[in-house]
N, C-alpha and C. Protein backbone atom coordinates (compact mmCIF):
# COMPACT_ATOMS: atom_id res chain seq x y z
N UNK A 1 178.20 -134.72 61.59
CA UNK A 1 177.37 -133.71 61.00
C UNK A 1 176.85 -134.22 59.65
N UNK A 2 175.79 -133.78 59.42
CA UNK A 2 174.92 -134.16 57.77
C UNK A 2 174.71 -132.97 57.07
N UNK A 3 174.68 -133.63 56.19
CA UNK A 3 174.03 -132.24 55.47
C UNK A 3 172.79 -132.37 54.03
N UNK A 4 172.07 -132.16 53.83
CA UNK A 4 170.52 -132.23 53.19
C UNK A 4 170.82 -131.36 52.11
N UNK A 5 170.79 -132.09 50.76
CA UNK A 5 171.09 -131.90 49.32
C UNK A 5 169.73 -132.27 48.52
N UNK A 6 169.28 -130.88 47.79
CA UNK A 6 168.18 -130.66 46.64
C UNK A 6 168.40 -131.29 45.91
N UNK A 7 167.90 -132.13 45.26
CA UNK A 7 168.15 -132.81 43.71
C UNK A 7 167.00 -132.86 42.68
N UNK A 8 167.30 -132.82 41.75
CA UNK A 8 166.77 -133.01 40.62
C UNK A 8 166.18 -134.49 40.03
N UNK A 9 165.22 -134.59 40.08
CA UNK A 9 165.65 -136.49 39.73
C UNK A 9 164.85 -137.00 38.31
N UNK A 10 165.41 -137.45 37.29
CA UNK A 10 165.70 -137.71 36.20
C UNK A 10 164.74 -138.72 35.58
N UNK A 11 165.27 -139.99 36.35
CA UNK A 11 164.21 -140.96 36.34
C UNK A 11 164.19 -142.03 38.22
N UNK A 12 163.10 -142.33 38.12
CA UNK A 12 162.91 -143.10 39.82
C UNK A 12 162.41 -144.33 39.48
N UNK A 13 162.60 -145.57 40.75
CA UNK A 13 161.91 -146.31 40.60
C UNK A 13 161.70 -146.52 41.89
N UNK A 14 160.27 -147.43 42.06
CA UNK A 14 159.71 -147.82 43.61
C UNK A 14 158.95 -146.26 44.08
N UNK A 15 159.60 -146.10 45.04
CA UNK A 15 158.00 -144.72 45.65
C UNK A 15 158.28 -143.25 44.99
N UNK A 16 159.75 -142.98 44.98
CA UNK A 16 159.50 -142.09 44.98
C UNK A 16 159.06 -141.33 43.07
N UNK A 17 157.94 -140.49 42.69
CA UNK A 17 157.70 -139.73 42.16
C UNK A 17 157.67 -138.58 42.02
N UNK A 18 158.53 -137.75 42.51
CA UNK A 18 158.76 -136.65 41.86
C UNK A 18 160.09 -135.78 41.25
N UNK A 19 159.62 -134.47 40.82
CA UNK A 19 160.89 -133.98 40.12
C UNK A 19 161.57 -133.58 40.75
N UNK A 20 162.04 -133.87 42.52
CA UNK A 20 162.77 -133.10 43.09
C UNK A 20 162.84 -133.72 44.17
N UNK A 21 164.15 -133.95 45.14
CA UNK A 21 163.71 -134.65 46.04
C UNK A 21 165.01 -133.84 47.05
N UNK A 22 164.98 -133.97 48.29
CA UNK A 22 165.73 -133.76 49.49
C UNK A 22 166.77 -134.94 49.82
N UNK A 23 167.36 -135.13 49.93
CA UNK A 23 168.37 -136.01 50.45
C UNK A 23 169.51 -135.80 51.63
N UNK A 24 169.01 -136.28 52.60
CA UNK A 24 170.15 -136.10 53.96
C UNK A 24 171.19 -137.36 53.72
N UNK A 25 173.06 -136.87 53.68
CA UNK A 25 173.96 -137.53 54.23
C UNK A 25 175.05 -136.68 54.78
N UNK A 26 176.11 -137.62 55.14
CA UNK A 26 177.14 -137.59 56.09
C UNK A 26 177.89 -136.31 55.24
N UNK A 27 177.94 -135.39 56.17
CA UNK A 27 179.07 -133.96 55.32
C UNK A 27 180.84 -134.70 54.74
N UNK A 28 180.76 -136.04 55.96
CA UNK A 28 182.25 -136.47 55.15
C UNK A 28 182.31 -137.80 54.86
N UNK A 29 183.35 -137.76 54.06
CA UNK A 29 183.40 -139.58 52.54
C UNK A 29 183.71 -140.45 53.59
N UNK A 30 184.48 -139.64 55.04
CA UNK A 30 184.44 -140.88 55.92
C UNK A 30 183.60 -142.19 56.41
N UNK A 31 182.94 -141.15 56.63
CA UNK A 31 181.95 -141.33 57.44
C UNK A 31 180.25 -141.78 56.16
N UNK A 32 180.68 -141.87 55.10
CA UNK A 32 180.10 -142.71 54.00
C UNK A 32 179.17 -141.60 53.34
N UNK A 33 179.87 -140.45 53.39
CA UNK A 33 178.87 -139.08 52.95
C UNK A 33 178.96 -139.04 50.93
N UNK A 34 178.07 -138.72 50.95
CA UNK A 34 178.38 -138.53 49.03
C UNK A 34 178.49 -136.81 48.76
N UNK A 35 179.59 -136.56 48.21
CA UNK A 35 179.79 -135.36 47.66
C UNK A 35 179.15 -135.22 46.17
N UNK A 36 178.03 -135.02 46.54
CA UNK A 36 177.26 -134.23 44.99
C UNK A 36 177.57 -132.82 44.71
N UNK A 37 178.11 -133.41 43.29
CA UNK A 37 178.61 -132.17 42.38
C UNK A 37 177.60 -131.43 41.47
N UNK A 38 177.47 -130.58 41.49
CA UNK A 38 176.89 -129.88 40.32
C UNK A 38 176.91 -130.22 38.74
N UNK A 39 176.05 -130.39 38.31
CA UNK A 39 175.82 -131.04 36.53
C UNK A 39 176.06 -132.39 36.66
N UNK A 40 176.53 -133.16 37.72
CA UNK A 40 177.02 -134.75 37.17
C UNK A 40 175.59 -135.47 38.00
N UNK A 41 175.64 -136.53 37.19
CA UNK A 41 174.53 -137.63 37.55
C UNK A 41 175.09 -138.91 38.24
N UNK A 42 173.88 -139.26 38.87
CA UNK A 42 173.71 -139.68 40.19
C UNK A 42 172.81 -140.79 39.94
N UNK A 43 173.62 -142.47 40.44
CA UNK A 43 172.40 -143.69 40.42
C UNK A 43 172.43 -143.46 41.90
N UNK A 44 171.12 -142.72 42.76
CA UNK A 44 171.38 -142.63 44.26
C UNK A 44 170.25 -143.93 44.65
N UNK A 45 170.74 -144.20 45.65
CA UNK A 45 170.08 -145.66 46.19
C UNK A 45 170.14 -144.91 47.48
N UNK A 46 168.39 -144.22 47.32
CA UNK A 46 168.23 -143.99 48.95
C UNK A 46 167.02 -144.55 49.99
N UNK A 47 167.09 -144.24 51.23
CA UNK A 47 165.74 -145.12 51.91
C UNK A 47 165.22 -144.25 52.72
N UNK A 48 163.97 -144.36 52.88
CA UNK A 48 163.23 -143.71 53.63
C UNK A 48 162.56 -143.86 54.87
N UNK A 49 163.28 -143.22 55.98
CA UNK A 49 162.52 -143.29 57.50
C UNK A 49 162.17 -142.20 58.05
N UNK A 50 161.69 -142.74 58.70
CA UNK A 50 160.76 -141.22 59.55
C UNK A 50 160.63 -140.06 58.86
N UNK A 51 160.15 -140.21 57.70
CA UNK A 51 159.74 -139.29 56.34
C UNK A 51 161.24 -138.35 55.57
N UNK A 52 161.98 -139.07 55.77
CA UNK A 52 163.03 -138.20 55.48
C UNK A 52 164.31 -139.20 54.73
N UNK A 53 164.56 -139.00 53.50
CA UNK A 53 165.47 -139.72 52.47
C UNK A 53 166.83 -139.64 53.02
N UNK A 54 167.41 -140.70 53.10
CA UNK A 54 169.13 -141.08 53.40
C UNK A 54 169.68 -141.59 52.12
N UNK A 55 170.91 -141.11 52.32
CA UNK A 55 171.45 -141.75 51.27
C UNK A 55 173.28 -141.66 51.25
N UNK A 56 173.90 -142.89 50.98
CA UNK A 56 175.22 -142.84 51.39
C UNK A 56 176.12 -143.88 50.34
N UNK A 57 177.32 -143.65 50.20
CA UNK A 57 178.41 -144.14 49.22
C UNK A 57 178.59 -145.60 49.86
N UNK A 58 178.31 -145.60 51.18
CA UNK A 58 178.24 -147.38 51.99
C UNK A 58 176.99 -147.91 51.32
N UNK A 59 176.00 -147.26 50.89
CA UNK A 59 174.74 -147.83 50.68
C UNK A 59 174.46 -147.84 49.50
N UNK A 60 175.78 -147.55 48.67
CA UNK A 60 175.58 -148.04 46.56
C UNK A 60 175.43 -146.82 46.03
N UNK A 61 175.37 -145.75 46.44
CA UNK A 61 175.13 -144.19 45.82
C UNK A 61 176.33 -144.16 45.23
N UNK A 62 176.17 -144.01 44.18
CA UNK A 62 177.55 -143.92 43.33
C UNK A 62 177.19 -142.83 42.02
N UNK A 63 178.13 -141.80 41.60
CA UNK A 63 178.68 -141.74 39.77
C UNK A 63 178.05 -142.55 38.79
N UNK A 64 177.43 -141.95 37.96
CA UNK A 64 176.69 -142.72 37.06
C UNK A 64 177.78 -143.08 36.22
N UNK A 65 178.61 -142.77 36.05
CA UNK A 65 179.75 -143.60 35.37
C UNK A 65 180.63 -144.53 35.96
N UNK A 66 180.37 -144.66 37.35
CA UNK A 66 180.93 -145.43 38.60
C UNK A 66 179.91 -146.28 38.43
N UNK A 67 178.67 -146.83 37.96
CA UNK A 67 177.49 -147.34 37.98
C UNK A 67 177.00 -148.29 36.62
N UNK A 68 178.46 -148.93 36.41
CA UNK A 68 178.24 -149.92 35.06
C UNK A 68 177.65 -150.82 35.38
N UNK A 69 177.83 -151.75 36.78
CA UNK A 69 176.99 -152.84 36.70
C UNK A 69 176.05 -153.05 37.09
N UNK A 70 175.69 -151.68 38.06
CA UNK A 70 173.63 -151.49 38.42
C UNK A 70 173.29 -151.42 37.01
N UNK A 71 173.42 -150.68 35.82
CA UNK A 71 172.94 -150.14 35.31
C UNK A 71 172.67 -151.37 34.21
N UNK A 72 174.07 -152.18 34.20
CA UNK A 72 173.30 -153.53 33.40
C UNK A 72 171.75 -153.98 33.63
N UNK A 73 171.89 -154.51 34.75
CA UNK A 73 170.68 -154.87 35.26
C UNK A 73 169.47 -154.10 35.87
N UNK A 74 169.60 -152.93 34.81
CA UNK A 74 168.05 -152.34 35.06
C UNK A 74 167.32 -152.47 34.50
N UNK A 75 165.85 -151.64 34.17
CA UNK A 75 165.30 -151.88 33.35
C UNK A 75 164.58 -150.69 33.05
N UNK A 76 163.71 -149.92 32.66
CA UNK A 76 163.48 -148.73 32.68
C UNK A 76 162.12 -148.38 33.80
N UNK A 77 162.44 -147.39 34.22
CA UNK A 77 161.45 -147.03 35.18
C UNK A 77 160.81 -146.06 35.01
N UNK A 78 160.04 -144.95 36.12
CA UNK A 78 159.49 -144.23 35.74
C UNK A 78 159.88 -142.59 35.59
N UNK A 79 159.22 -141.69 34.55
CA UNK A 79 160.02 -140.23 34.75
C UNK A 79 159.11 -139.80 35.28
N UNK A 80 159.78 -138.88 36.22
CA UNK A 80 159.26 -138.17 37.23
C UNK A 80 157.68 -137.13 37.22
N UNK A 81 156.52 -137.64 38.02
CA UNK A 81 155.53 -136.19 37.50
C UNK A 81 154.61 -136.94 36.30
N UNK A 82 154.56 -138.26 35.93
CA UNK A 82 154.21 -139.11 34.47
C UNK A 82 153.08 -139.72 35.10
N UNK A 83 153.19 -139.76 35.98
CA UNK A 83 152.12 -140.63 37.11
C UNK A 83 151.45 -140.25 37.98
N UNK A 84 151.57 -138.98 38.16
CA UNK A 84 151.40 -138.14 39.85
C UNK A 84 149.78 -139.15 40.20
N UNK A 85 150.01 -139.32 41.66
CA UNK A 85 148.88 -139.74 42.42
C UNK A 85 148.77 -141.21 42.03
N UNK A 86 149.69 -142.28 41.33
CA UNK A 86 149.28 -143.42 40.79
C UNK A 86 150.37 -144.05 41.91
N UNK A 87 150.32 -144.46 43.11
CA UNK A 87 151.07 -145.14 44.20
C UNK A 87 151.14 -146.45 43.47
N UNK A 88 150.70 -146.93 42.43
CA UNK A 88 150.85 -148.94 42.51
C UNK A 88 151.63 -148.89 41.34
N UNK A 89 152.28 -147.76 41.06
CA UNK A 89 153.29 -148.39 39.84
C UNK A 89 154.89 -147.63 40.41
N UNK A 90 155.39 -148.94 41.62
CA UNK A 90 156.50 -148.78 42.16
C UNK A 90 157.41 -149.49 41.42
N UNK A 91 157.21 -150.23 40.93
CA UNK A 91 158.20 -151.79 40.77
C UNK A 91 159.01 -151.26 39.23
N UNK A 92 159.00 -150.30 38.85
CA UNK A 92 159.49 -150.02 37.37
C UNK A 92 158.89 -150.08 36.01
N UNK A 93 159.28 -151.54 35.41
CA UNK A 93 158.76 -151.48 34.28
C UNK A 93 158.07 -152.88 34.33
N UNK A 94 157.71 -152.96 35.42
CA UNK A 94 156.94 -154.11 35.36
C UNK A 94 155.09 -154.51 34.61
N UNK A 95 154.81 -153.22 34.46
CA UNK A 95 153.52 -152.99 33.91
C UNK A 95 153.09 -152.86 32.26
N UNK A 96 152.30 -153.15 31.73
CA UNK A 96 152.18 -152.46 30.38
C UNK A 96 152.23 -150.92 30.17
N UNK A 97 151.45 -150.02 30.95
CA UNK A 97 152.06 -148.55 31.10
C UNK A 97 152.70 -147.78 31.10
N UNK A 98 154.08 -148.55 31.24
CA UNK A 98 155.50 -147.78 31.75
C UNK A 98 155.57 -146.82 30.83
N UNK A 99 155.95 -145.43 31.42
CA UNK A 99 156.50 -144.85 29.97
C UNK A 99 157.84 -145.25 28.81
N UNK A 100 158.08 -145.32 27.90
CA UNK A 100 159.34 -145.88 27.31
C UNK A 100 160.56 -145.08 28.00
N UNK A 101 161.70 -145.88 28.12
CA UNK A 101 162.80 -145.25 28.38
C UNK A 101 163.44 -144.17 27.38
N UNK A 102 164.13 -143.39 28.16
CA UNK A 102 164.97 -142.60 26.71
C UNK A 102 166.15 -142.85 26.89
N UNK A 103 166.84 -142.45 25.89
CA UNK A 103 168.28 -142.87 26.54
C UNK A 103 169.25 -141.82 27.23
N UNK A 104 170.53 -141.72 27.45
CA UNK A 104 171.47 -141.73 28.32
C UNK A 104 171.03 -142.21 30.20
N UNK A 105 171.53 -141.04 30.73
CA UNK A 105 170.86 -141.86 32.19
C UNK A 105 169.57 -141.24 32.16
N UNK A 106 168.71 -141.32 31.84
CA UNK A 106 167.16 -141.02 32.37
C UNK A 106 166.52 -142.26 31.64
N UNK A 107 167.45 -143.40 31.13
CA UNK A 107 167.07 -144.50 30.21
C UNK A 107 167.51 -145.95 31.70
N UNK A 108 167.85 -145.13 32.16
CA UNK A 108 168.38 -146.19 33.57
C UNK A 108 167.26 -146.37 34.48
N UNK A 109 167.32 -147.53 35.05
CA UNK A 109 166.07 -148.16 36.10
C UNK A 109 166.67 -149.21 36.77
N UNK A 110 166.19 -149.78 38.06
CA UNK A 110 166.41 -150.48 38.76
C UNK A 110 165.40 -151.31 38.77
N UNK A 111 165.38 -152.73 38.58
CA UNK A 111 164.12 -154.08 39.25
C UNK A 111 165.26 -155.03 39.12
N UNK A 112 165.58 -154.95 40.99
CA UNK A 112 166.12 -155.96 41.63
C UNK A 112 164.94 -156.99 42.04
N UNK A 113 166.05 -158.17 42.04
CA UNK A 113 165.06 -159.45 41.73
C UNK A 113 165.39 -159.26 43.88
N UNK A 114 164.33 -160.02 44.36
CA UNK A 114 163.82 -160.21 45.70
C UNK A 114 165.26 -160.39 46.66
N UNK A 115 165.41 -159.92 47.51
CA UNK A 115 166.97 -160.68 48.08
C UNK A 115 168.50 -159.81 48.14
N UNK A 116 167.94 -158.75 47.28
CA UNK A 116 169.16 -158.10 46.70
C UNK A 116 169.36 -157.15 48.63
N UNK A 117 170.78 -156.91 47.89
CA UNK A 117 171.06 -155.86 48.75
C UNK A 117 170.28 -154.52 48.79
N UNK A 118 170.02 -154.21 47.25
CA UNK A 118 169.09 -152.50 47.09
C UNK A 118 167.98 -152.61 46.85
N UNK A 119 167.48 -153.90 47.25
CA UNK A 119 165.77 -154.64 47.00
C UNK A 119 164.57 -153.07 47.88
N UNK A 120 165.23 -153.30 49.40
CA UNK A 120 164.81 -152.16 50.25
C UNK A 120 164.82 -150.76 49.66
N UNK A 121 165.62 -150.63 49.11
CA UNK A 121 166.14 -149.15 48.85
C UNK A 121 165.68 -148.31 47.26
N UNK A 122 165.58 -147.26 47.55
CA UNK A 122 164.55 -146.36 46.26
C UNK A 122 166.02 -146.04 45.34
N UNK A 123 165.46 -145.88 44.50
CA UNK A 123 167.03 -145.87 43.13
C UNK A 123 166.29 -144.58 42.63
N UNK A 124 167.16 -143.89 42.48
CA UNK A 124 167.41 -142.31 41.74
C UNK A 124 168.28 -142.21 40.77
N UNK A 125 167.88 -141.73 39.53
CA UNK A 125 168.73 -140.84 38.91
C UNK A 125 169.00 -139.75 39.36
N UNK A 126 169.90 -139.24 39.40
CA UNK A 126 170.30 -137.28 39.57
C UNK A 126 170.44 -136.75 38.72
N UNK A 127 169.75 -135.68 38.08
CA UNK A 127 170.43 -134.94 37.26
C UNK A 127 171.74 -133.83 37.48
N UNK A 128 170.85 -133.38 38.72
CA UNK A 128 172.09 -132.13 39.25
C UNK A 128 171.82 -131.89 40.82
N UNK A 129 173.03 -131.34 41.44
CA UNK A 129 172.89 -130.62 42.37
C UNK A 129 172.23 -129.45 42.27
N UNK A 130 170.94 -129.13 43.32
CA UNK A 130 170.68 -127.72 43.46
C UNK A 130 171.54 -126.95 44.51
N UNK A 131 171.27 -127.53 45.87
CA UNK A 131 171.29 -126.77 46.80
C UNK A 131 171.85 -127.85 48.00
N UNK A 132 172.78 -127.24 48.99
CA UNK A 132 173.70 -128.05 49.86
C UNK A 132 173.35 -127.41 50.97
N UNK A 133 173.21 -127.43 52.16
CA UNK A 133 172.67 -127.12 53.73
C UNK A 133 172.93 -128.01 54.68
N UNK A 134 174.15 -127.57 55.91
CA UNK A 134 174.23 -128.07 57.06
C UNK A 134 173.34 -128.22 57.75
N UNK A 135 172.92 -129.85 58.24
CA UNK A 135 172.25 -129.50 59.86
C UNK A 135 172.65 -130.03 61.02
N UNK A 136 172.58 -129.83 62.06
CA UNK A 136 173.09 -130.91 62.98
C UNK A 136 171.99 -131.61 63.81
């Protein structure tokens, strides 16, 4: 069983742009599910198929305080809604444009160099849990 969690998202890098996003995983830690808590933040490393965001504790979704050594190697990316409709600024802070980072986690970004394991995969901040819903 899965279950599809509202989030808040802080700062993004790669596609996704906006302030809010859906996220389907596994209802249990067995089975590589992430239990999002309410108020705590989230480096979520999720991917997108058949229009619909995954995301799992096998696949680097971790505790932003569980998240010391992604977070070395980030760089700042984009806040959410800063860009609307601008698709070619995926890659982070690779541009002169970027907005500046701020700090705590909304100062966090991901630009994995080519090869990586989370090269594929969209990096989220979380700010919070909204909303939790079974589906099968």
């Amino acid at each position: 069983m899965h279950v599809r969690v509202r989030l808040d998202v802080v700062q993004t890098w790669r596609e996704a742009n906006a302030e809010h996003v859906e996220v389907r995983t596994a209802s249990q830690s067995a089975a590589c599910g992430v239990h999002f808590e309410v108020g705590r933040s989230y480096l979520v490393l999720a991917e997108r198929a058949d229009g619909e965001w995954t995301a799992s504790l096998c696949g680097g979704t971790r505790a932003m305080e569980d998240a010391d050594d992604e977070r070395l190697s980030l760089g700042s990316g984009v806040i959410p809604g800063r860009h609307r409709g601008r698709r070619d600024r995926v890659h982070g802070a690779a541009s002169a444009d970027a907005p500046a980072a701020r700090g705590g986690c909304a100062g966090c970004a991901i630009t994995s160099p080519a090869g990586s394991p989370i090269a594929p995969a969209i990096a989220l901040v979380i700010a919070m849990w909204m909303r939790r819903r079974r589906i099968r």
